[in-house]
N, C-alpha and C. Protein backbone atom coordinates (compact mmCIF):
# COMPACT_ATOMS: atom_id res chain seq x y z
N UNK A 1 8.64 -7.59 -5.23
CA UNK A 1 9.06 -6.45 -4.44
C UNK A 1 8.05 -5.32 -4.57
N UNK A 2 7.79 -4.88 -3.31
CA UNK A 2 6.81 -3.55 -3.21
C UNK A 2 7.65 -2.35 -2.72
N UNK A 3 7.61 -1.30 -3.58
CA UNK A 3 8.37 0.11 -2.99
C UNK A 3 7.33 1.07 -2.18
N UNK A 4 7.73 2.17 -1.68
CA UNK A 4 7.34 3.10 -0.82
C UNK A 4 7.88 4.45 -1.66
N UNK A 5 7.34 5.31 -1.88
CA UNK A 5 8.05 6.33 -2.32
C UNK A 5 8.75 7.26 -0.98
N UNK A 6 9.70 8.36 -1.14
CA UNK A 6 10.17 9.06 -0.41
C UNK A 6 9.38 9.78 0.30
N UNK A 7 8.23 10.45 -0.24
CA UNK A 7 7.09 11.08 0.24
C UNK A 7 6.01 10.27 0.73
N UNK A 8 5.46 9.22 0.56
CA UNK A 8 4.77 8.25 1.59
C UNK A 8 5.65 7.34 2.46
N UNK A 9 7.11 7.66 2.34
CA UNK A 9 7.67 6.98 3.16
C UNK A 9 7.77 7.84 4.72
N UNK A 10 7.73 9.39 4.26
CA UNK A 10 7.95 10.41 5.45
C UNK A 10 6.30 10.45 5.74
N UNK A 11 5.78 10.00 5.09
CA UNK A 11 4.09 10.19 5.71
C UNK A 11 3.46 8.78 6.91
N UNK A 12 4.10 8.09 6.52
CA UNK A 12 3.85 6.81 7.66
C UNK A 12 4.30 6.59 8.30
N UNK A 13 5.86 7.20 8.28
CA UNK A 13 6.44 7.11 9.37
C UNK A 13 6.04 8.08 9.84
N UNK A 14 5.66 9.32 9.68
CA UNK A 14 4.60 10.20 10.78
C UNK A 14 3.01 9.56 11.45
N UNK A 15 2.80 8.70 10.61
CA UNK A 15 1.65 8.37 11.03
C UNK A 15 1.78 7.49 12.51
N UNK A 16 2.89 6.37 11.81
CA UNK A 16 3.24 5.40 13.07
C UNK A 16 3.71 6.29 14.62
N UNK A 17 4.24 6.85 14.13
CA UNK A 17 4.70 8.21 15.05
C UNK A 17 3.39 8.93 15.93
N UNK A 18 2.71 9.21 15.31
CA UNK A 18 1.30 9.71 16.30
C UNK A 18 0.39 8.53 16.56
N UNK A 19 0.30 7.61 16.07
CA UNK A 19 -0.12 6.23 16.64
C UNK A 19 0.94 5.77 17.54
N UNK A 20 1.95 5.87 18.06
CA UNK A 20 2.83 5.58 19.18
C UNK A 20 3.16 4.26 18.34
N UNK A 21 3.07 3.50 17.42
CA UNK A 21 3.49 2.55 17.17
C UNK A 21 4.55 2.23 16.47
N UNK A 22 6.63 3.09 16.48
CA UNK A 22 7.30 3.12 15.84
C UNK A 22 7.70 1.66 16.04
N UNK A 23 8.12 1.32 14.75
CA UNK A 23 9.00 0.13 14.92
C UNK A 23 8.06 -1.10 14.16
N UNK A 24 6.64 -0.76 14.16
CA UNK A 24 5.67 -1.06 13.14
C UNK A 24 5.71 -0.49 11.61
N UNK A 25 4.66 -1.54 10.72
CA UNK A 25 5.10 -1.27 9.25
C UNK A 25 3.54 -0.80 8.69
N UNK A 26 3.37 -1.16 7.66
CA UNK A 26 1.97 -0.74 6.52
C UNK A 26 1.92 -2.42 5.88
N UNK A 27 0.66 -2.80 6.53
CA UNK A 27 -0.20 -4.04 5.41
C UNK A 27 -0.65 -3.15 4.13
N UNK A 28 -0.29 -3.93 3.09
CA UNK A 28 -0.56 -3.58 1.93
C UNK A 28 -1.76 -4.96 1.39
N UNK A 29 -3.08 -4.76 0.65
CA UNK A 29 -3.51 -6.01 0.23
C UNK A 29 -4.27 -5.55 -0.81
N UNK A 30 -5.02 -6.66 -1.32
CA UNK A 30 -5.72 -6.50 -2.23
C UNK A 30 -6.52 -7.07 -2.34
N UNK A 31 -8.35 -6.75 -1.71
CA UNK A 31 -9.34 -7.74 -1.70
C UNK A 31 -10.30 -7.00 -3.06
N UNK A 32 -11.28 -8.18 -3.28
CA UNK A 32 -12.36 -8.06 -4.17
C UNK A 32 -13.35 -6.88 -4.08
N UNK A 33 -13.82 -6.03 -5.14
CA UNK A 33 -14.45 -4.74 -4.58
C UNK A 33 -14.67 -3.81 -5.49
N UNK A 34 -15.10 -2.72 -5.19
CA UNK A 34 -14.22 -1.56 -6.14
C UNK A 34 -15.55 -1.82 -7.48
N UNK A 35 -15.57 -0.80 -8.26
CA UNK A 35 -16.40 -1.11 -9.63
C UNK A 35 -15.14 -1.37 -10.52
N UNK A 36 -13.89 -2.08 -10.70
CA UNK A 36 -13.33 -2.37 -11.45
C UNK A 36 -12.97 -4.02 -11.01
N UNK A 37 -13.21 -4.47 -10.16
CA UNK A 37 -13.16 -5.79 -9.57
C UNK A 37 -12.40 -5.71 -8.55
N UNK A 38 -11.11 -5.23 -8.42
CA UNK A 38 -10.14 -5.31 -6.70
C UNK A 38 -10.21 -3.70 -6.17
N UNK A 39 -9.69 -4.04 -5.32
CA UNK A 39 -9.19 -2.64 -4.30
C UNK A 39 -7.91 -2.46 -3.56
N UNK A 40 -7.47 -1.98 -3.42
CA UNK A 40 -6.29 -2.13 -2.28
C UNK A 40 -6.41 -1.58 -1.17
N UNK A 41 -6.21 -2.04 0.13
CA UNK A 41 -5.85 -1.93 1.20
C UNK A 41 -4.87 -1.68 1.56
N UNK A 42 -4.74 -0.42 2.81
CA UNK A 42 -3.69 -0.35 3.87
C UNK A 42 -3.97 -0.20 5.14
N UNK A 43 -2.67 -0.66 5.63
CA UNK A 43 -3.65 -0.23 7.13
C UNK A 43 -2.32 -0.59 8.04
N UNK A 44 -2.07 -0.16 9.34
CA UNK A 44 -1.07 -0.25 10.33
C UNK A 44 -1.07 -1.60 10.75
N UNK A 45 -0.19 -2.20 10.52
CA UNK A 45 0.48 -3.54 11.00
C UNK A 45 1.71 -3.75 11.97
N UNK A 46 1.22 -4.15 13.36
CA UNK A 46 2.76 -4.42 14.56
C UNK A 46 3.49 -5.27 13.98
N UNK A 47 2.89 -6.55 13.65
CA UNK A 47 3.53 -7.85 13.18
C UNK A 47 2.87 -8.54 11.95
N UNK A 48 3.89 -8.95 11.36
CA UNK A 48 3.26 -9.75 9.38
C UNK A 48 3.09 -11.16 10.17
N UNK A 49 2.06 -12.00 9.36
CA UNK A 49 2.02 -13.13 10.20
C UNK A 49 2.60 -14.46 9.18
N UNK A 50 2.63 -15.55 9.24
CA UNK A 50 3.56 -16.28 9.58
C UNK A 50 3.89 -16.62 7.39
N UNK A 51 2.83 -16.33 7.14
CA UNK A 51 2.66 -16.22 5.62
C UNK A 51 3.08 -15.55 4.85
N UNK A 52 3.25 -13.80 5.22
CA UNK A 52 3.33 -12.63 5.30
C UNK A 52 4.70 -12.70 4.59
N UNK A 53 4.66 -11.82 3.19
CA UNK A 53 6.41 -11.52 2.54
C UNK A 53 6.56 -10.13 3.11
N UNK A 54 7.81 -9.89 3.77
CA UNK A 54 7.57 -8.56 4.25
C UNK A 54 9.03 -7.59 4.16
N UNK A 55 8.44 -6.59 3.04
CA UNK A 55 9.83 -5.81 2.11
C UNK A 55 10.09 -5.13 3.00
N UNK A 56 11.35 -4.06 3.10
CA UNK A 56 11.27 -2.62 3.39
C UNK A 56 11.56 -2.02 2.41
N UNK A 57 10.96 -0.78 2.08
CA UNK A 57 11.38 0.05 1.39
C UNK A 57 11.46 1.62 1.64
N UNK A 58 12.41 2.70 1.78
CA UNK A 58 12.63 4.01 2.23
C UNK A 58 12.15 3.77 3.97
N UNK A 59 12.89 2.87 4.71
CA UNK A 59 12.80 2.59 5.84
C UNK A 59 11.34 2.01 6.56
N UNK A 60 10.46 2.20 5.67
CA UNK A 60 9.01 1.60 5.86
C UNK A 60 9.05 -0.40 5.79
N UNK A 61 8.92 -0.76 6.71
CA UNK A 61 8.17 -2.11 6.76
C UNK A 61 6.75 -1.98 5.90
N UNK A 62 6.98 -2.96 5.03
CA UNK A 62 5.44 -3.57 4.17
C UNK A 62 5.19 -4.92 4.42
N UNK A 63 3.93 -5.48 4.91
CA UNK A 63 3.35 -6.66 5.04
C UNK A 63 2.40 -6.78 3.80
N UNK A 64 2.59 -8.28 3.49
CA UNK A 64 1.74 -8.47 1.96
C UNK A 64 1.94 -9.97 2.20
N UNK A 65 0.57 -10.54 2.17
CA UNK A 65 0.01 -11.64 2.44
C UNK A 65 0.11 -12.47 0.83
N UNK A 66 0.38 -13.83 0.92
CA UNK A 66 0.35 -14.39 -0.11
C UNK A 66 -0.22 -14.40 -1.60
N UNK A 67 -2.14 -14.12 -1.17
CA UNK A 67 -2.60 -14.06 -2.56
C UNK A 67 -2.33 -12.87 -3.04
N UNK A 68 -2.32 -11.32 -2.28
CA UNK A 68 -1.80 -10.10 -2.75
C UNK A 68 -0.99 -10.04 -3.30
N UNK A 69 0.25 -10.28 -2.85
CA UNK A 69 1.61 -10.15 -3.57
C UNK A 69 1.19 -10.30 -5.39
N UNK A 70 0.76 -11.42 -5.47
CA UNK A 70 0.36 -12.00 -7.17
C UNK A 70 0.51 -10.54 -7.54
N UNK A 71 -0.74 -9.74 -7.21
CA UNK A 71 -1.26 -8.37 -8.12
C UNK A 71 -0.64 -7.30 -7.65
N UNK A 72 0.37 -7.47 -6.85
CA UNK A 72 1.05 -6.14 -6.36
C UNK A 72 2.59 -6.32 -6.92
N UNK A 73 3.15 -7.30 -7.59
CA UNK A 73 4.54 -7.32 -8.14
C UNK A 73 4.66 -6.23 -8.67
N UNK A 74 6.11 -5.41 -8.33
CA UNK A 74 6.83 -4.15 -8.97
C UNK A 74 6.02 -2.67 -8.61
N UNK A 75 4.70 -3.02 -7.80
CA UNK A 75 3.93 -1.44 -7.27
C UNK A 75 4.77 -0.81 -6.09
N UNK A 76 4.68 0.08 -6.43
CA UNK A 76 4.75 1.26 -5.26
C UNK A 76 3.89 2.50 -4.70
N UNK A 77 3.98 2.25 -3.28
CA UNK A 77 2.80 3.00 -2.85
C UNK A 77 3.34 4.46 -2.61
N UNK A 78 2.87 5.30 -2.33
CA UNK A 78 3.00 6.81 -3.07
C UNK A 78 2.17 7.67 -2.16
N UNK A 79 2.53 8.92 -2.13
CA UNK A 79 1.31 10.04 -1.03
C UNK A 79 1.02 11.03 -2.24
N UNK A 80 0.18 11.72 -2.90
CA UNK A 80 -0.62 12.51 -3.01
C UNK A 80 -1.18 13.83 -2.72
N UNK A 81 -0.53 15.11 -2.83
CA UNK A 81 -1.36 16.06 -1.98
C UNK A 81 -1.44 17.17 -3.11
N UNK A 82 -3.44 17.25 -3.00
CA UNK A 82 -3.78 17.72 -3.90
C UNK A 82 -4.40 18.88 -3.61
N UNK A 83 -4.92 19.85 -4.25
CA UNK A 83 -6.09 21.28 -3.99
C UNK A 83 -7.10 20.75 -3.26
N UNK A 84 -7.57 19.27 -3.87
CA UNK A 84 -8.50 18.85 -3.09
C UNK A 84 -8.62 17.62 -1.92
N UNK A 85 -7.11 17.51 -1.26
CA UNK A 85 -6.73 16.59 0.01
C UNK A 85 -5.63 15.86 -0.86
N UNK A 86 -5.07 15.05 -0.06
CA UNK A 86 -4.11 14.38 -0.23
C UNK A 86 -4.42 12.66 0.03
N UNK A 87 -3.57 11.71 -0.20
CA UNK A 87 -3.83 10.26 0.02
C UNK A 87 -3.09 9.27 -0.27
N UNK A 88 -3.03 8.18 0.24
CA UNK A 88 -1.97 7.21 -0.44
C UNK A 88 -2.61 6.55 -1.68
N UNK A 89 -1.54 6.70 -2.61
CA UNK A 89 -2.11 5.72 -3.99
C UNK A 89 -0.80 4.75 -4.16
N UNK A 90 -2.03 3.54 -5.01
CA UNK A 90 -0.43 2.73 -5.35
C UNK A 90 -0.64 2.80 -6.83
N UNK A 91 0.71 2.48 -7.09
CA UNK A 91 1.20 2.43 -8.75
C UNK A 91 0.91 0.95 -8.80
N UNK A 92 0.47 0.72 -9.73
CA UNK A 92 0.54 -0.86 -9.91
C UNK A 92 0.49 -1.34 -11.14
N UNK A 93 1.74 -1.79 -11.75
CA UNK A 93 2.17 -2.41 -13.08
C UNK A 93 1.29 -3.38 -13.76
N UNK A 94 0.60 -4.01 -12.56
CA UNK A 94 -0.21 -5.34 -12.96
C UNK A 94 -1.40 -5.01 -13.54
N UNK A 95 -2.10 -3.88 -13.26
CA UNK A 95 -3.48 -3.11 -13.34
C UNK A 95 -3.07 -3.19 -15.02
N UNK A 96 -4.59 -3.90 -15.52
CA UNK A 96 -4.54 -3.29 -17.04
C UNK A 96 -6.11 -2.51 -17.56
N UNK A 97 -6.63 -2.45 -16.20
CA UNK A 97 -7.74 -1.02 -16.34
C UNK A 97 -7.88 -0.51 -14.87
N UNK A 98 -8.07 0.58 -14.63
CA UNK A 98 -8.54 1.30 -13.19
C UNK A 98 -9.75 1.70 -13.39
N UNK A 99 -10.70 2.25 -12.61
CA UNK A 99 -11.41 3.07 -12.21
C UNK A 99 -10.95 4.67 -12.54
N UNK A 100 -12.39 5.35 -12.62
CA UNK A 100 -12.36 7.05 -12.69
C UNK A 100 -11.24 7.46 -11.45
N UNK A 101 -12.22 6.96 -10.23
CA UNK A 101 -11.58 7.24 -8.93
C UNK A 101 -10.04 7.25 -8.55
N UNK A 102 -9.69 6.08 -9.12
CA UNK A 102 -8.10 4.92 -8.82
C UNK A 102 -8.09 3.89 -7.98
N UNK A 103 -9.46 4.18 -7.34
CA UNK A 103 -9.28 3.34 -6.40
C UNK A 103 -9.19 2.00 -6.62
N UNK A 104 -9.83 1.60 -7.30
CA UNK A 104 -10.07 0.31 -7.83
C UNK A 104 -9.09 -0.48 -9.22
N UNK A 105 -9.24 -1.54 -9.18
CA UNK A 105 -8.31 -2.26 -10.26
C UNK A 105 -9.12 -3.30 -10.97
N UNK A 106 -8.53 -3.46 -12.33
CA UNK A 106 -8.57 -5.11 -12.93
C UNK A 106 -7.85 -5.43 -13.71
N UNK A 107 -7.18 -6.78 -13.63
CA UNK A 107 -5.55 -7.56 -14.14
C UNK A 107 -6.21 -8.01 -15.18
């Protein structure tokens, strides 16, 4: 299971909202990258495809593709707003080092 917090949950659904695309969710993934070895991805998704485990959480649709899921068990993705911008981060239980940045992960 992947959560959404309350505050990135009111942020995507604004987003989907000025993208005209309500009724759409958030791909969540996790490819190779990053100076810690992974990265995570998001990005606007109409439809999860046929592989696709797909939660809701705080009314948000999440798409998460098979090998992702592995490294995303029990995360929740989250909004951010800081002095110096704001952003989505995810929490992720599985991570047993990050990056300076956050951006990046390794299990």
């Amino acid at each position: 299971m992947i959560n959404v917090s309350a505050t990135a949950a009111t942020k995507i659904s604004e987003l989907l909202t000025e993208e005209n695309k309500a009724g759409s969710g958030l791909r969540v993934f996790v490819q190779g990258g990053g100076c810690s070895g992974f990265q995570y991805g998001l990005m606007i998704e109409e439809s999860g495809g046929a592989a696709d485990q797909v939660f809701e959480s705080n009314g948000v649709k999440l798409f998460v593709d098979p090998v992702s899921i592995a490294y995303l068990k029990g995360a929740e993705v989250d909004f951010v707003d800081t002095v110096t911008g704001g952003g989505f981060t995810i929490k992720n239980p599985n991570a047993t080092s990050t990056c300076g940045c956050g951006s990046s992960f390794n299990v």
